[in-house]
PDB file of N, CA and C in Angstrom:
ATOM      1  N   UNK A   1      97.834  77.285  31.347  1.00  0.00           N
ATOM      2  CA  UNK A   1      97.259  78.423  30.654  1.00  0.00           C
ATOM      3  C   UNK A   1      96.786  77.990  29.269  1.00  0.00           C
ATOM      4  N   UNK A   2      95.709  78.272  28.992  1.00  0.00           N
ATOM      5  CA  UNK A   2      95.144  77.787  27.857  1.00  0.00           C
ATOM      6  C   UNK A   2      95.181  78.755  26.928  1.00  0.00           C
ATOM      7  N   UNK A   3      95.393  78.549  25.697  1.00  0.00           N
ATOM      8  CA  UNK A   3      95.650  79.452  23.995  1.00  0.00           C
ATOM      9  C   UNK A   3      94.393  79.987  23.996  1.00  0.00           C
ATOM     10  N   UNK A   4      94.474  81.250  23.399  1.00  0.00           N
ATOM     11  CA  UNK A   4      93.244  81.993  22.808  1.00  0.00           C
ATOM     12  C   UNK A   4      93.193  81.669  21.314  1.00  0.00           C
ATOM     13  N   UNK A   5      92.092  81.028  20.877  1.00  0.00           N
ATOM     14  CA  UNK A   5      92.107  80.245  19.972  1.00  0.00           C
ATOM     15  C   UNK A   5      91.791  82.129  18.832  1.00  0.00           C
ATOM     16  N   UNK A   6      92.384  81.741  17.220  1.00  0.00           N
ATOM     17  CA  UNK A   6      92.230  82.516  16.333  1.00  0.00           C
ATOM     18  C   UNK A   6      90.930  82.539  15.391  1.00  0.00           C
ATOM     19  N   UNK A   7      90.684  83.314  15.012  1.00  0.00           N
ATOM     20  CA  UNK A   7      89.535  83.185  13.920  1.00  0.00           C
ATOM     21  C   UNK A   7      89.243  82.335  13.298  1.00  0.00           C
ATOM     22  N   UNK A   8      90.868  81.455  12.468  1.00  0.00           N
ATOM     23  CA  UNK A   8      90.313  80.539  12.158  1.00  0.00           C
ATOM     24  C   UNK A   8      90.309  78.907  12.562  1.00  0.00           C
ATOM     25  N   UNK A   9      91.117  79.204  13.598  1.00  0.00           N
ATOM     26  CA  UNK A   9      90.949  78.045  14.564  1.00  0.00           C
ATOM     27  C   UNK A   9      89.374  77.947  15.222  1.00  0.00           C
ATOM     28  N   UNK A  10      88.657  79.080  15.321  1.00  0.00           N
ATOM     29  CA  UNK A  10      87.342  78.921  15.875  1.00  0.00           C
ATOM     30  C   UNK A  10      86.552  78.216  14.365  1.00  0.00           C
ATOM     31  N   UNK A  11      87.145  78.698  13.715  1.00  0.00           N
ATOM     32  CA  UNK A  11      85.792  78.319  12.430  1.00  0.00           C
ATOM     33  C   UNK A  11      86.060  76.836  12.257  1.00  0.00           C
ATOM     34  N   UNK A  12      87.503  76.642  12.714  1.00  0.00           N
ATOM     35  CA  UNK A  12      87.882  75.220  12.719  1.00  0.00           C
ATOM     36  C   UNK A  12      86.777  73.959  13.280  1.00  0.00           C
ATOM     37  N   UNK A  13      87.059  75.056  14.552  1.00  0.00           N
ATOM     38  CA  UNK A  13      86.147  73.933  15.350  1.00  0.00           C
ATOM     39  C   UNK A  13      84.609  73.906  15.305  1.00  0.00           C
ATOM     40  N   UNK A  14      84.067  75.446  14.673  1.00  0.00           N
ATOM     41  CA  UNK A  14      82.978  75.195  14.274  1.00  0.00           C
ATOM     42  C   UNK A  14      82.534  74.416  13.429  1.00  0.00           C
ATOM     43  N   UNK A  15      83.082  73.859  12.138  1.00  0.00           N
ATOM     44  CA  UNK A  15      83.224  73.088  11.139  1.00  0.00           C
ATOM     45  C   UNK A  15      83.040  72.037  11.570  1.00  0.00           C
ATOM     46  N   UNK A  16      83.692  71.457  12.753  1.00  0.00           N
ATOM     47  CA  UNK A  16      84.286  70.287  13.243  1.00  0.00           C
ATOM     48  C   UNK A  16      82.914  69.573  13.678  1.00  0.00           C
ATOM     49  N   UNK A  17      82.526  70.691  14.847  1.00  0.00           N
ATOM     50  CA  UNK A  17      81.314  70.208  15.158  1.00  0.00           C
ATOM     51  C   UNK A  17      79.880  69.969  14.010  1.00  0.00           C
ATOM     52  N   UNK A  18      79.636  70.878  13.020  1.00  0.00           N
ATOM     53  CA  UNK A  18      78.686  70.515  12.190  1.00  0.00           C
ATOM     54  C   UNK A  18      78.999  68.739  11.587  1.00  0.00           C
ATOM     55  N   UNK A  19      80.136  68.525  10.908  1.00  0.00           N
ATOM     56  CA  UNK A  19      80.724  67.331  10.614  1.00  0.00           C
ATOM     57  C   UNK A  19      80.240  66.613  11.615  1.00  0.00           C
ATOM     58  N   UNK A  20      80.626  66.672  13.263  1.00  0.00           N
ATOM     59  CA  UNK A  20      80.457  65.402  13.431  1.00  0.00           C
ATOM     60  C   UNK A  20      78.698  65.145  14.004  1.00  0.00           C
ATOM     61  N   UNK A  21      78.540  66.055  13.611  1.00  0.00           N
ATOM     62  CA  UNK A  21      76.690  66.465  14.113  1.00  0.00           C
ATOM     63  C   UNK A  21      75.965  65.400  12.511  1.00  0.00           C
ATOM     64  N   UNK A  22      76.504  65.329  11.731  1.00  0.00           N
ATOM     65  CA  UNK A  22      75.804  64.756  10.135  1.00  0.00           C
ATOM     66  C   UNK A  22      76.584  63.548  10.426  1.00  0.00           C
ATOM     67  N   UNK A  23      77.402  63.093  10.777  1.00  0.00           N
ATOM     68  CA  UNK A  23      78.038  61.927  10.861  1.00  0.00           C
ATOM     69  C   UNK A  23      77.326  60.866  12.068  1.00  0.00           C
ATOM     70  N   UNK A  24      76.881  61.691  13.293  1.00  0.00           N
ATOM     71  CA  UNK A  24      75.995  61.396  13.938  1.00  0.00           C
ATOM     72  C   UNK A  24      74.519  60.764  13.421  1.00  0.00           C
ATOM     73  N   UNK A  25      74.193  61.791  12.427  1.00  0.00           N
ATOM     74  CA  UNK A  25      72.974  61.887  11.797  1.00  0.00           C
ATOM     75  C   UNK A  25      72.563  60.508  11.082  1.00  0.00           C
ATOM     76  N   UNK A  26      73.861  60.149  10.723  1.00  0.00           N
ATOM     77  CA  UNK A  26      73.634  59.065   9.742  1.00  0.00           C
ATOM     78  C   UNK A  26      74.362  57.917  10.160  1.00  0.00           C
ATOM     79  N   UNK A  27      74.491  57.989  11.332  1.00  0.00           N
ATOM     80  CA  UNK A  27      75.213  56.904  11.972  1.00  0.00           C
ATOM     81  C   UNK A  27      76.278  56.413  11.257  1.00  0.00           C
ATOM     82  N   UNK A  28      77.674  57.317  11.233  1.00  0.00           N
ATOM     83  CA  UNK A  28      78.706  57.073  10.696  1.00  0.00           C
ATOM     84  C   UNK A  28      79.587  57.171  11.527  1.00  0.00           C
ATOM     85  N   UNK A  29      80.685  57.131  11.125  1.00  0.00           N
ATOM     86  CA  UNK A  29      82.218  57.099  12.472  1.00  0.00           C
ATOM     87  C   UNK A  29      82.823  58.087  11.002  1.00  0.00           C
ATOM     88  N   UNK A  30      83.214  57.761   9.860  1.00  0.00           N
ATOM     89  CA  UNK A  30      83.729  58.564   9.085  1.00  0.00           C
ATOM     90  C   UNK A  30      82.887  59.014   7.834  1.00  0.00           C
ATOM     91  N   UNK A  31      83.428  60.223   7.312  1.00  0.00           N
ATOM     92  CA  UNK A  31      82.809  60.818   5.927  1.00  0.00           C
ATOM     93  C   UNK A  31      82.966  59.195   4.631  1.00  0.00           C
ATOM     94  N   UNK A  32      84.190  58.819   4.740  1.00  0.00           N
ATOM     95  CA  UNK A  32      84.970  57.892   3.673  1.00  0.00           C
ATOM     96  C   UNK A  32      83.432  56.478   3.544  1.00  0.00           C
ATOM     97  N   UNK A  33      82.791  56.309   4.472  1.00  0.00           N
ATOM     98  CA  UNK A  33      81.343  55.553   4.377  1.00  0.00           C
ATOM     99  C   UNK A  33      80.319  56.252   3.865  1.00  0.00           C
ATOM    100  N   UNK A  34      79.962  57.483   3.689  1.00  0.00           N
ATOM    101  CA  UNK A  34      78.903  58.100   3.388  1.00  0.00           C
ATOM    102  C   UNK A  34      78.676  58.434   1.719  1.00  0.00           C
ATOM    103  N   UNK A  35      77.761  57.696   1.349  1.00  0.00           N
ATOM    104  CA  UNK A  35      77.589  57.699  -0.308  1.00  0.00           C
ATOM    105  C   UNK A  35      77.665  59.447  -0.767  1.00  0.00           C
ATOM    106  N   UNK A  36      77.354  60.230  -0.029  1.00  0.00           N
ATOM    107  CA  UNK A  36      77.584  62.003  -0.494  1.00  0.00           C
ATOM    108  C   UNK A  36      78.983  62.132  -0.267  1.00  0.00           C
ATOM    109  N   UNK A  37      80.185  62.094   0.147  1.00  0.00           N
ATOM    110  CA  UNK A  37      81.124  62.172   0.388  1.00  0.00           C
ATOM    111  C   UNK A  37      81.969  63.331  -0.570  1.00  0.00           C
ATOM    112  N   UNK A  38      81.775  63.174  -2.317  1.00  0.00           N
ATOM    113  CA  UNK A  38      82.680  63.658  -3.532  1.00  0.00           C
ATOM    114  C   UNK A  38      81.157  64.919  -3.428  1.00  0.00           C
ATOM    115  N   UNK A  39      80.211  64.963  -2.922  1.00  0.00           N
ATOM    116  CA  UNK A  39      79.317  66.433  -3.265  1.00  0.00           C
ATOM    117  C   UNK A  39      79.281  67.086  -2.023  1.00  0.00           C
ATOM    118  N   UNK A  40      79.799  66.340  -1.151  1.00  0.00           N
ATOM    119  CA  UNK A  40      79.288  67.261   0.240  1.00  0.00           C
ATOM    120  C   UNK A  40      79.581  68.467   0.787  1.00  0.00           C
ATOM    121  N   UNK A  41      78.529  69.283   0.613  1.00  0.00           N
ATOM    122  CA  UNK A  41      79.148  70.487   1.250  1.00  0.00           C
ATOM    123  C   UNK A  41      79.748  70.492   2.586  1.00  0.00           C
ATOM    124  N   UNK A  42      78.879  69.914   3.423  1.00  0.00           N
ATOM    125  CA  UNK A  42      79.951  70.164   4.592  1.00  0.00           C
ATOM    126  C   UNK A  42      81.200  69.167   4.926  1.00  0.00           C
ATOM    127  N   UNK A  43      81.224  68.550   4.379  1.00  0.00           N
ATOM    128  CA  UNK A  43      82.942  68.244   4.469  1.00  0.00           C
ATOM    129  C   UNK A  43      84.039  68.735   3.565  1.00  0.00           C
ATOM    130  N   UNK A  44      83.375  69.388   2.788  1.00  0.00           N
ATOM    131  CA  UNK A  44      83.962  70.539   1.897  1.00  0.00           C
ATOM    132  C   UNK A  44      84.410  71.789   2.697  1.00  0.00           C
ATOM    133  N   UNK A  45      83.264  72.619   3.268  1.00  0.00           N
ATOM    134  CA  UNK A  45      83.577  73.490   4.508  1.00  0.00           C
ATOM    135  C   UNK A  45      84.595  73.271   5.217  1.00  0.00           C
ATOM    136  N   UNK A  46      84.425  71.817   5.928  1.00  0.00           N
ATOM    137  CA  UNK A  46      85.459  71.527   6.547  1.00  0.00           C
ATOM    138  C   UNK A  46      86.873  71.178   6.666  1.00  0.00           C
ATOM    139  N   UNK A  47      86.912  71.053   5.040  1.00  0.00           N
ATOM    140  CA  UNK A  47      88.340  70.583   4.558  1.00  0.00           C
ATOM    141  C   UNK A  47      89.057  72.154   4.520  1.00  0.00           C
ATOM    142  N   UNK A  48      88.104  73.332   4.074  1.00  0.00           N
ATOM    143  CA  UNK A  48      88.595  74.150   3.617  1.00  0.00           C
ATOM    144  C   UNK A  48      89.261  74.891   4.904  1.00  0.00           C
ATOM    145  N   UNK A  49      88.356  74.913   6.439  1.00  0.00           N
ATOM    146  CA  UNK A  49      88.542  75.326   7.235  1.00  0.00           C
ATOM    147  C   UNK A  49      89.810  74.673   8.137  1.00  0.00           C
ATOM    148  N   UNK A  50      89.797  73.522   8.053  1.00  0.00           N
ATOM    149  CA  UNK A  50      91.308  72.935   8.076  1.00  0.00           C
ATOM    150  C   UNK A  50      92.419  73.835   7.611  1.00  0.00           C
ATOM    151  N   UNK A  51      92.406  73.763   6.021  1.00  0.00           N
ATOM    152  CA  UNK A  51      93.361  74.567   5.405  1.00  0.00           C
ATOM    153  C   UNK A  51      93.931  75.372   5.874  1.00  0.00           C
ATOM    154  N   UNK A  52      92.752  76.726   6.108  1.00  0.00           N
ATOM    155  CA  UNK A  52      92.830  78.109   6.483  1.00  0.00           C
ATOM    156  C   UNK A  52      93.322  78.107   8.034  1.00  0.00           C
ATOM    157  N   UNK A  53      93.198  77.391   8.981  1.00  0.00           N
ATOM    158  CA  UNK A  53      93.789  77.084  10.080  1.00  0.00           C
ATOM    159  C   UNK A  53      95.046  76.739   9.654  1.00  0.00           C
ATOM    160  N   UNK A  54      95.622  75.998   8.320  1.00  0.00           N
ATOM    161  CA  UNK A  54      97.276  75.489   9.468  1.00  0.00           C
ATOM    162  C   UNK A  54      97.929  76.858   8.484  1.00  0.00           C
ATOM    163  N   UNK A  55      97.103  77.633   7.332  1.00  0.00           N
ATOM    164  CA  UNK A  55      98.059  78.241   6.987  1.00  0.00           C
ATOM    165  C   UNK A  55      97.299  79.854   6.919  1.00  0.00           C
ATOM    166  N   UNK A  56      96.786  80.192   8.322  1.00  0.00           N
ATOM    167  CA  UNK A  56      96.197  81.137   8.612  1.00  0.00           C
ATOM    168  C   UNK A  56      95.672  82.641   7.662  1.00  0.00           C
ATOM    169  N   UNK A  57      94.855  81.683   6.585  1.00  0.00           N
ATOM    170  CA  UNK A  57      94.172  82.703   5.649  1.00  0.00           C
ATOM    171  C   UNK A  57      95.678  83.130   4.230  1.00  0.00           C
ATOM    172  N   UNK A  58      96.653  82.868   4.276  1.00  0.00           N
ATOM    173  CA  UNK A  58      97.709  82.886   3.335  1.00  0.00           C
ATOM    174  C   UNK A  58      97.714  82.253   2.746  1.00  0.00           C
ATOM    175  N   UNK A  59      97.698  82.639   1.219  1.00  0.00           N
ATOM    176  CA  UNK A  59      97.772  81.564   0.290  1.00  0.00           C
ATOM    177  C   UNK A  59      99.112  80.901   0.337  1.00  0.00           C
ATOM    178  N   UNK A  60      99.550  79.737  -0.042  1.00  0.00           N
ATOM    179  CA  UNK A  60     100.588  78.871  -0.484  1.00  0.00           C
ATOM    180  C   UNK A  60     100.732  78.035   0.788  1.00  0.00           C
ATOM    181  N   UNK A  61     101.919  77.769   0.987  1.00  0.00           N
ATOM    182  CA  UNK A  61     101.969  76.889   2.096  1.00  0.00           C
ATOM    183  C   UNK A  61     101.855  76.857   3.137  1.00  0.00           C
ATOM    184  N   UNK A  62     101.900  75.713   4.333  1.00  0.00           N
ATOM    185  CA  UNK A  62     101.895  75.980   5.526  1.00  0.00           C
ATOM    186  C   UNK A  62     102.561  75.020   6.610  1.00  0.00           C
ATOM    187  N   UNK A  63     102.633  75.720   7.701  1.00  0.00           N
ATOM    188  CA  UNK A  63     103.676  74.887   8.615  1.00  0.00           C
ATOM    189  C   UNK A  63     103.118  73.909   9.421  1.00  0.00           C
ATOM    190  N   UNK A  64     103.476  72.841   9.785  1.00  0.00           N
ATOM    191  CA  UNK A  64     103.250  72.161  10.866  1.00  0.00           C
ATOM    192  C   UNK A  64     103.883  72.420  12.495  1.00  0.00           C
TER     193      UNK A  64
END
């Protein structure tokens, strides 16, 4: 039986995919090679959407 993924587990993976769609783009394997890396918006997005996934939109901490 498979999980019904949450709001922000979807944005998760939406994130996920833009990332690896520009990483594609530029023929990379990781962000840590890409001279935009410290301005990039979308790995910014994506860091944030991480976040909000492990600690489901609540500020302070979160669980593993």
């Amino acid at each position: 039986m498979q999980k019904e993924l949450d709001k922000y587990e979807l944005e998760l993976e939406k994130r996920l995919k833009i990332l690896k769609e520009c990483q594609e783009k530029k023929s990379l394997k990781s962000c840590l090679k890409c001279k935009e890396i410290l301005e990039c918006s979308i790995r910014k997005e994506y860091v944030d959407a991480v976040y909000l996934s492990m600690n489901k939109g609540q500020s302070g901490g979160f669980e593993f």
